[in-house]
N, C-alpha and C. Protein backbone atom coordinates (compact mmCIF):
# COMPACT_ATOMS: atom_id res chain seq x y z
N UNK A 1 -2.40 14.80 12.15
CA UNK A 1 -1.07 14.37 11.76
C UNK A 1 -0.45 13.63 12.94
N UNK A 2 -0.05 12.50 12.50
CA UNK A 2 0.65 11.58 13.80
C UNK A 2 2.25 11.26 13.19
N UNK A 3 3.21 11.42 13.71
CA UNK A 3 4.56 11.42 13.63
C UNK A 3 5.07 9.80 14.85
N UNK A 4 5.16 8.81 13.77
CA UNK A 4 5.60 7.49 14.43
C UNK A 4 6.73 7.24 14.42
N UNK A 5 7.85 7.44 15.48
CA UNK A 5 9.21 7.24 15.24
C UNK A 5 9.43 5.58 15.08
N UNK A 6 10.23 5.50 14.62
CA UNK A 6 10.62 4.02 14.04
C UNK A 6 12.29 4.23 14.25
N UNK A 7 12.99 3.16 13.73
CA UNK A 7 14.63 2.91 14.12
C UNK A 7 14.37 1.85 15.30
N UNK A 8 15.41 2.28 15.94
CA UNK A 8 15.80 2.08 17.54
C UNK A 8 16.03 0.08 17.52
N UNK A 9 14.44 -0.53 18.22
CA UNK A 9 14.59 -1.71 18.17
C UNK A 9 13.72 -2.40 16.84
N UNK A 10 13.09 -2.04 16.51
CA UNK A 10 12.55 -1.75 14.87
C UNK A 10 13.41 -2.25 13.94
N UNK A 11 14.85 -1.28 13.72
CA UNK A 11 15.78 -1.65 12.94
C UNK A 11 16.56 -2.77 12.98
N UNK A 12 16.28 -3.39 14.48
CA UNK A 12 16.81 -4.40 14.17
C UNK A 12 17.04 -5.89 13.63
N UNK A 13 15.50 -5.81 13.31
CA UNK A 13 15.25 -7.20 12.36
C UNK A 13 15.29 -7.04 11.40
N UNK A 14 15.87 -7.69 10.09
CA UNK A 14 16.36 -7.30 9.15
C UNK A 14 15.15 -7.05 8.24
N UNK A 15 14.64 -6.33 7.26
CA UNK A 15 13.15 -6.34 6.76
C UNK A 15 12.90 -7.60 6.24
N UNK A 16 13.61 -8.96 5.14
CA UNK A 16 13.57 -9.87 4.70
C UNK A 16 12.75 -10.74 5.22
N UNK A 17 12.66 -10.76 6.82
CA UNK A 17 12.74 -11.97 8.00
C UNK A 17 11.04 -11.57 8.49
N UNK A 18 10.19 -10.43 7.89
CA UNK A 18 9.42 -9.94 8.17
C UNK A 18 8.43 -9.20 7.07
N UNK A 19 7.23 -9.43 7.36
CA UNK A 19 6.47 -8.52 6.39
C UNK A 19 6.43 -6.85 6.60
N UNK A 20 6.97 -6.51 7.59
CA UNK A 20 6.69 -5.37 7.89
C UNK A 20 8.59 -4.78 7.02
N UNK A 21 8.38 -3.78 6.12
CA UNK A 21 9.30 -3.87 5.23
C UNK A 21 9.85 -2.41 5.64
N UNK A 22 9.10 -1.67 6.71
CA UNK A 22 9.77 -0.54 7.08
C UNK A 22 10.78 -0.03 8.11
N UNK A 23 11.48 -1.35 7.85
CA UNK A 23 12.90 -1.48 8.97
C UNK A 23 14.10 -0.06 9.26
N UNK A 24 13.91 0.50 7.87
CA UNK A 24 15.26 0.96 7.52
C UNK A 24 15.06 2.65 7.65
N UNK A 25 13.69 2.83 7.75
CA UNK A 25 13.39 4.33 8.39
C UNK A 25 13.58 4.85 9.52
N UNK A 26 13.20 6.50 9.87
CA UNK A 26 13.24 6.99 11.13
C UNK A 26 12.00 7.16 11.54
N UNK A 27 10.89 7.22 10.37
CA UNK A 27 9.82 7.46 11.47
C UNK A 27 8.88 7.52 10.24
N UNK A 28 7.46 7.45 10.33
CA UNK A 28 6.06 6.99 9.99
C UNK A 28 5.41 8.12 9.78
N UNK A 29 4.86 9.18 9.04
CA UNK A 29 4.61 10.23 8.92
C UNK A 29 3.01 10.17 8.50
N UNK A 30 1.62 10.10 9.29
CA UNK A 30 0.01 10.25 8.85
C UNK A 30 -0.37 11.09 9.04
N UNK A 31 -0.95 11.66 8.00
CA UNK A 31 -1.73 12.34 7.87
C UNK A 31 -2.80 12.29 7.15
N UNK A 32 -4.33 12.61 7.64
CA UNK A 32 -5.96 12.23 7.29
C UNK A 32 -6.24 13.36 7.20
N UNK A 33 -7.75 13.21 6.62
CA UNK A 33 -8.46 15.03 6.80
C UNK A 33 -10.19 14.12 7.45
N UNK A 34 -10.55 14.75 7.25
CA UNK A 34 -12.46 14.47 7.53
C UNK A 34 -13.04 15.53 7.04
N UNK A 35 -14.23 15.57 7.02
CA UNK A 35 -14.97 16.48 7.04
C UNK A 35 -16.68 16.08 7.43
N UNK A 36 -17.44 17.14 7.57
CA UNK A 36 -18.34 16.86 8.62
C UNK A 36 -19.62 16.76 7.22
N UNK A 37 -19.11 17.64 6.22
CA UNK A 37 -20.58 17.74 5.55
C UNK A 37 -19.85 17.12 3.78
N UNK A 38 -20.59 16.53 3.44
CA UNK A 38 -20.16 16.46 2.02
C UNK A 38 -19.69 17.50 1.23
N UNK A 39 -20.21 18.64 1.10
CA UNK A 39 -19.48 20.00 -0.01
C UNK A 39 -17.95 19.79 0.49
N UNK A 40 -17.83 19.73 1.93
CA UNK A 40 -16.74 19.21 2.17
C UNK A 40 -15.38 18.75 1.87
N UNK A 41 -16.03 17.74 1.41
CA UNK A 41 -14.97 16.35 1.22
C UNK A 41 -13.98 16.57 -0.15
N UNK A 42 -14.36 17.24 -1.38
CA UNK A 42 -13.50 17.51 -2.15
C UNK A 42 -12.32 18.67 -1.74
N UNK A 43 -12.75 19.51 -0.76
CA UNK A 43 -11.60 20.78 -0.35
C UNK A 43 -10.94 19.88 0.63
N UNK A 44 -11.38 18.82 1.21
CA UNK A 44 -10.79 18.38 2.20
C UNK A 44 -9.29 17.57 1.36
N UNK A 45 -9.61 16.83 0.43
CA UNK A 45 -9.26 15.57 -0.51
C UNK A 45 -8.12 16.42 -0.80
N UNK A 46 -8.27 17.09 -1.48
CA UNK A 46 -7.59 18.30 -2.50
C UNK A 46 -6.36 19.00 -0.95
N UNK A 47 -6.81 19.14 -0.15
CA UNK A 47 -5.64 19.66 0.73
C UNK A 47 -4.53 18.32 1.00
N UNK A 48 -5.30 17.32 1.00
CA UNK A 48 -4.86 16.20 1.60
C UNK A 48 -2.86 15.73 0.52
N UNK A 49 -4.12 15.82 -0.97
CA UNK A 49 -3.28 15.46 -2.26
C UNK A 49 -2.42 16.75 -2.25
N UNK A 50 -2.72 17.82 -2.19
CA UNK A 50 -1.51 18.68 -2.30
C UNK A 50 -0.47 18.71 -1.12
N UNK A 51 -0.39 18.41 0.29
CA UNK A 51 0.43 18.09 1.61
C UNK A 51 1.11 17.10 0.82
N UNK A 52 0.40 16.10 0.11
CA UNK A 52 1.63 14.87 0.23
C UNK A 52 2.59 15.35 -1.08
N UNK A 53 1.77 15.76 -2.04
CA UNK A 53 2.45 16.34 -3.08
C UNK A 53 3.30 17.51 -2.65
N UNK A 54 3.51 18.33 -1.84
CA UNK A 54 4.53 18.72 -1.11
C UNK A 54 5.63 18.94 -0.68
N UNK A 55 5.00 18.08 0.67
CA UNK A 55 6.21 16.56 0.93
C UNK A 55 7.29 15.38 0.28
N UNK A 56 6.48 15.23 -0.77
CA UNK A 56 7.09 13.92 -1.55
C UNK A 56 8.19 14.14 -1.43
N UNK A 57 9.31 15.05 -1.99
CA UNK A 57 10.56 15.08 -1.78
C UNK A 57 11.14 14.71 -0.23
N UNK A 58 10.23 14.68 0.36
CA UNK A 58 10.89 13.69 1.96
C UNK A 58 10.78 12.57 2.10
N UNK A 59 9.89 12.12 1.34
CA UNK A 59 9.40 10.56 1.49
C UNK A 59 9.78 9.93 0.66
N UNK A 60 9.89 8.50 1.39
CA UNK A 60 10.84 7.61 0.27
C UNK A 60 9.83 6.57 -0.54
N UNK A 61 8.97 7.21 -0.66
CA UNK A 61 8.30 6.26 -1.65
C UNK A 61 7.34 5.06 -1.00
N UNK A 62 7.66 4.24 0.45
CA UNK A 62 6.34 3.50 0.60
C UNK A 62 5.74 4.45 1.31
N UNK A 63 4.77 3.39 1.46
CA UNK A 63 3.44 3.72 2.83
C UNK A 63 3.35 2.53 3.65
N UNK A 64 2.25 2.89 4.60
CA UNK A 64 2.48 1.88 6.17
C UNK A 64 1.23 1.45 5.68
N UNK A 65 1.25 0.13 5.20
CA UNK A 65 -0.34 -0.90 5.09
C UNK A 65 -1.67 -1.09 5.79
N UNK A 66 -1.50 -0.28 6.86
CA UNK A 66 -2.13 0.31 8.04
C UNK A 66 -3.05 1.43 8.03
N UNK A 67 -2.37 2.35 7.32
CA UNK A 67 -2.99 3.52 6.73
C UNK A 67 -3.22 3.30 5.09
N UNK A 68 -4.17 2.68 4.84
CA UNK A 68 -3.96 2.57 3.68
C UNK A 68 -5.03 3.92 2.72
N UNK A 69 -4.51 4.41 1.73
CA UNK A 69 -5.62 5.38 0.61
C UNK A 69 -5.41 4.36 -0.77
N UNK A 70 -6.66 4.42 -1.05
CA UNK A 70 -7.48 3.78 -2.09
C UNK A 70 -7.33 3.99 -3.45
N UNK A 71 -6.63 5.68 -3.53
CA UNK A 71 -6.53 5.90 -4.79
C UNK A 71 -4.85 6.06 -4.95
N UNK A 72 -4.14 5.57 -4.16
CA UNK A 72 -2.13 5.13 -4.43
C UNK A 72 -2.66 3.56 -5.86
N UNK A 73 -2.30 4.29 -6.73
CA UNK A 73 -2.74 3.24 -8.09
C UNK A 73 -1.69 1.77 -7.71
N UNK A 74 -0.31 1.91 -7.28
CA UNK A 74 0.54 0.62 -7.03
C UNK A 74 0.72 1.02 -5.42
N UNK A 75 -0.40 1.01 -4.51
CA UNK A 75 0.26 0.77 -2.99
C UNK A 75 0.04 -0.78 -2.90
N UNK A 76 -0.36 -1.89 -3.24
CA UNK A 76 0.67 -2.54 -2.68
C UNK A 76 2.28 -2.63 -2.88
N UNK A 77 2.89 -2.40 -3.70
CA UNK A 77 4.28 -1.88 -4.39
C UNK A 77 5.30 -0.99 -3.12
N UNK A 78 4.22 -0.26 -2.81
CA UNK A 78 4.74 0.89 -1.88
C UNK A 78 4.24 0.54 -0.61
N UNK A 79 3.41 -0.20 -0.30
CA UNK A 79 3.31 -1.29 1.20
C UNK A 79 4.00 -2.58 1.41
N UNK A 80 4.80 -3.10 0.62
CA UNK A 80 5.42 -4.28 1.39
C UNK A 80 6.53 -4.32 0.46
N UNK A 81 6.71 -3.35 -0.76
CA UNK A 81 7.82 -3.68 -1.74
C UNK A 81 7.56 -5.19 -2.80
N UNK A 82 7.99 -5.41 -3.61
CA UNK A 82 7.92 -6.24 -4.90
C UNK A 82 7.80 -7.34 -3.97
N UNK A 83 9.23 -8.01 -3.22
CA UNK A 83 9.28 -9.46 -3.32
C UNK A 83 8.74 -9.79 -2.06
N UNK A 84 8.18 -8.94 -1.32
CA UNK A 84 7.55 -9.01 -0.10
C UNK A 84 6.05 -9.02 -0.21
N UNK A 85 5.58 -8.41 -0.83
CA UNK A 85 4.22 -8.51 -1.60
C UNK A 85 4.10 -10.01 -2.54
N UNK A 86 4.89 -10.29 -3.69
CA UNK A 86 5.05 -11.84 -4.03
C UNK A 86 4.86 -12.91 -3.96
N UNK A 87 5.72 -12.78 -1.84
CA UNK A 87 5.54 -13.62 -1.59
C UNK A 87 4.15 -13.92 -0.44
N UNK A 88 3.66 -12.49 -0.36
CA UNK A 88 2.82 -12.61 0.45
C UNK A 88 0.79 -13.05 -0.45
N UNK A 89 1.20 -13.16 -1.44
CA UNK A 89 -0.08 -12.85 -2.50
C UNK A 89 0.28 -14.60 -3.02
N UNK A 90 1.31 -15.06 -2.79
CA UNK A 90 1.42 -16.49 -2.92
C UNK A 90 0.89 -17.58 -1.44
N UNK A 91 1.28 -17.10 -0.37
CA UNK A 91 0.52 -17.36 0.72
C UNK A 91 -0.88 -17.10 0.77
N UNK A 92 -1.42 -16.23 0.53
CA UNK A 92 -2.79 -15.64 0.45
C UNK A 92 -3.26 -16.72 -0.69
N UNK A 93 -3.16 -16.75 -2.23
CA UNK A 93 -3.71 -17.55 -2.64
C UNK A 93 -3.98 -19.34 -2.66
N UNK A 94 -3.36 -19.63 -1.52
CA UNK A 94 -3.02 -20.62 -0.81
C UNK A 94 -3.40 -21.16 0.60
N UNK A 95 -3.68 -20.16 1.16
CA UNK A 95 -4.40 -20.08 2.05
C UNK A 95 -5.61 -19.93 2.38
N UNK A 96 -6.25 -18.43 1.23
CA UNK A 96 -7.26 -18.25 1.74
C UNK A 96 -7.67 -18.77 -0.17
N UNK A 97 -8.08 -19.36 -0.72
CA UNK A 97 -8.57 -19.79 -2.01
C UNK A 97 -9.92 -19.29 -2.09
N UNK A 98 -10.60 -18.83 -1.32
CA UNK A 98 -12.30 -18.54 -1.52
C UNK A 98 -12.11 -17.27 -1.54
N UNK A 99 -11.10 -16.71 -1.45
CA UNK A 99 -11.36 -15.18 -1.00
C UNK A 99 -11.81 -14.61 0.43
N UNK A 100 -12.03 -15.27 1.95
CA UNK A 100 -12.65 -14.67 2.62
C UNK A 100 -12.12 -13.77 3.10
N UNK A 101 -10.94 -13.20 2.56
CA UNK A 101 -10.62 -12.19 2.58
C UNK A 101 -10.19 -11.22 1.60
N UNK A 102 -11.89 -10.64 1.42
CA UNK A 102 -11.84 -10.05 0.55
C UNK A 102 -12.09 -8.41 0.42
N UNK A 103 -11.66 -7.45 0.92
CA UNK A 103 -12.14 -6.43 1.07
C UNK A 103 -10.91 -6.11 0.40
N UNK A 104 -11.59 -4.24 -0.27
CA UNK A 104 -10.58 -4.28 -1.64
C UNK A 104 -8.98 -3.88 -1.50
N UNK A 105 -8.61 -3.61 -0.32
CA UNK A 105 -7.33 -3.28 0.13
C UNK A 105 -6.47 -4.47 0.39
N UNK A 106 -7.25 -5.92 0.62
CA UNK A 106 -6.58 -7.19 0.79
C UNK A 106 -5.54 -7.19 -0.19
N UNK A 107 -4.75 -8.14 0.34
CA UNK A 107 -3.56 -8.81 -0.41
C UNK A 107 -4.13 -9.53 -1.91
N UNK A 108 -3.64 -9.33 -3.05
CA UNK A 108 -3.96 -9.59 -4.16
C UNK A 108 -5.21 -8.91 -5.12
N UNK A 109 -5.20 -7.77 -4.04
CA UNK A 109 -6.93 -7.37 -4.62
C UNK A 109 -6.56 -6.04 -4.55
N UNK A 110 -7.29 -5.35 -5.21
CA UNK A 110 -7.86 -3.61 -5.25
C UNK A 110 -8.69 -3.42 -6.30
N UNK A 111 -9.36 -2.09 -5.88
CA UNK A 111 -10.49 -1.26 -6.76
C UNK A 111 -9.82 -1.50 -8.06
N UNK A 112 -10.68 -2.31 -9.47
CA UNK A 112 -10.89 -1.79 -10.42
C UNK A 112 -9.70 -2.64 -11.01
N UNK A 113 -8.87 -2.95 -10.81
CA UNK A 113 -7.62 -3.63 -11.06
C UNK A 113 -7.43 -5.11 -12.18
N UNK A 114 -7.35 -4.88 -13.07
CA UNK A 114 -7.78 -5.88 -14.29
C UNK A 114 -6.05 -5.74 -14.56
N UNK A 115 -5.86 -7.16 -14.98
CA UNK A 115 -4.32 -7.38 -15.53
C UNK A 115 -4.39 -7.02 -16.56
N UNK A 116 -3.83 -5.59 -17.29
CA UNK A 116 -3.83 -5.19 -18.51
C UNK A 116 -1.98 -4.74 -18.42
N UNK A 117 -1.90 -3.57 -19.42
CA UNK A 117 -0.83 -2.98 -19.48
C UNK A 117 -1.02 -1.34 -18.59
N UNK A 118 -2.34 -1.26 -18.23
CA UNK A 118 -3.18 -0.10 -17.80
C UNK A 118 -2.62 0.02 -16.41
N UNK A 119 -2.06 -1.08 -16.05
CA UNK A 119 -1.62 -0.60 -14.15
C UNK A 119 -0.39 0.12 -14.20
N UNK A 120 0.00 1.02 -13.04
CA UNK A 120 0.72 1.95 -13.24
C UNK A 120 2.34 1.44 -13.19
N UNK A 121 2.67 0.43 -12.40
CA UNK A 121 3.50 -0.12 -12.47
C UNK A 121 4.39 -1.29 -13.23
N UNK A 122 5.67 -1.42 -14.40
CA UNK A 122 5.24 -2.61 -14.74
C UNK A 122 5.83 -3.06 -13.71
N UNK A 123 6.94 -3.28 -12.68
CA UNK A 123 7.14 -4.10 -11.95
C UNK A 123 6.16 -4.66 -10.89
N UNK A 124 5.44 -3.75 -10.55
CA UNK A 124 4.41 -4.77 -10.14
C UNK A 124 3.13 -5.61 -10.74
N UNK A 125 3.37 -5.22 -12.46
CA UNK A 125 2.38 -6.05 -12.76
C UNK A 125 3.31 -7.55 -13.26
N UNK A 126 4.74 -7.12 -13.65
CA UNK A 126 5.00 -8.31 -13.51
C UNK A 126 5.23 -9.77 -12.60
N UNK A 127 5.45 -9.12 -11.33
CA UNK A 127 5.58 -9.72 -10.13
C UNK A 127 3.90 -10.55 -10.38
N UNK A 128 2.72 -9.87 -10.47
CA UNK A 128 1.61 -10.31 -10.40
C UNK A 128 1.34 -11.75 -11.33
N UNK A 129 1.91 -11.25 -12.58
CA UNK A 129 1.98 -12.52 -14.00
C UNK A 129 2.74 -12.97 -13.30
N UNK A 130 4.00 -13.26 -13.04
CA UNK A 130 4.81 -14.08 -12.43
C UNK A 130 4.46 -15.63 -11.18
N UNK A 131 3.49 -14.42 -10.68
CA UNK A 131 2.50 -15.52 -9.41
C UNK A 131 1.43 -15.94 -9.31
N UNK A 132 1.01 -15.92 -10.93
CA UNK A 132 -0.35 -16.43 -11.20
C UNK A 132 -1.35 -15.76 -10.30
N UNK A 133 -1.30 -14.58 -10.77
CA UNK A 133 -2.54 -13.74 -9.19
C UNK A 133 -3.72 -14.04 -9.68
N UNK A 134 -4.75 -14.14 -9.85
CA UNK A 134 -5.95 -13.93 -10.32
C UNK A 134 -6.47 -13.04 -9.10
N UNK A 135 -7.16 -11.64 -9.88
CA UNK A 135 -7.73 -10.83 -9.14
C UNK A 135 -8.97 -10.29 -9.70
N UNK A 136 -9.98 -10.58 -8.73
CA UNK A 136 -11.30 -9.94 -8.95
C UNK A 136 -11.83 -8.45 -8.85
N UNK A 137 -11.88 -7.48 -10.06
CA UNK A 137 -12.28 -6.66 -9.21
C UNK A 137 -13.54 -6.22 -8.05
N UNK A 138 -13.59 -5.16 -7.78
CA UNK A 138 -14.58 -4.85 -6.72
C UNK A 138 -14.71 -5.19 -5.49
């Protein structure tokens, strides 16, 4: 568990002016598990999901893009917020057009992710229709 204080000189750029959208907090809260042997990894998982399930009532809902978990169904939503994500998945498809950045946590991309009505969010699936995303899964 790592405890990242934030505020101070942090707060002072307004989040708009920046991709980093976690201006307005006090501090960055990670926590990971490991484990050494596979039987492992599900008691590990399972402690992990119940801490945050927990917690939740402290947390305001994003996460730090940094730490990212695979199975948050709308973290980009909860890593850069709607119009910060938007506009960042409009740069990306503009920039990088081949995909070479493609690993599944990238901007415009995640595991499994087909434009249906099936994603958990509609605001972020509308933001997505909105910006012409085309996303591949896998």
């Amino acid at each position: 568990m790592v405890i990242e204080p934030y505020s101070g000189r942090i707060a002072e750029i307004p989040a708009p002016e920046s991709v980093f959208v976690h201006r307005s907090v006090h501090m960055d809260l990670y926590v990971d598990v490991w484990w050494h042997h596979e039987v492992e990894e599900a008691a590990a998982i399972a402690w992990l999901d119940g801490f945050i399930g927990f917690m939740a009532p402290c947390f305001n809902g994003m996460t730090y893009q940094h730490y990212p978990r695979a199975t948050f169904r709308d973290f980009p939503l909860n890593d850069w917020g709607i119009d910060t994500y938007t506009e960042l998945v409009a740069i990306t498809k503009k920039y990088d057009p081949g995909e070479f950045s493609s690993f599944p946590l990238a901007i415009g991309r995640w595991p499994g992710f087909k434009p249906s009505h099936e994603i958990g969010c509609a605001t972020l699936m509308a933001a997505i229709q909105a910006a012409d995303i085309i996303v591949k899964a896998g």
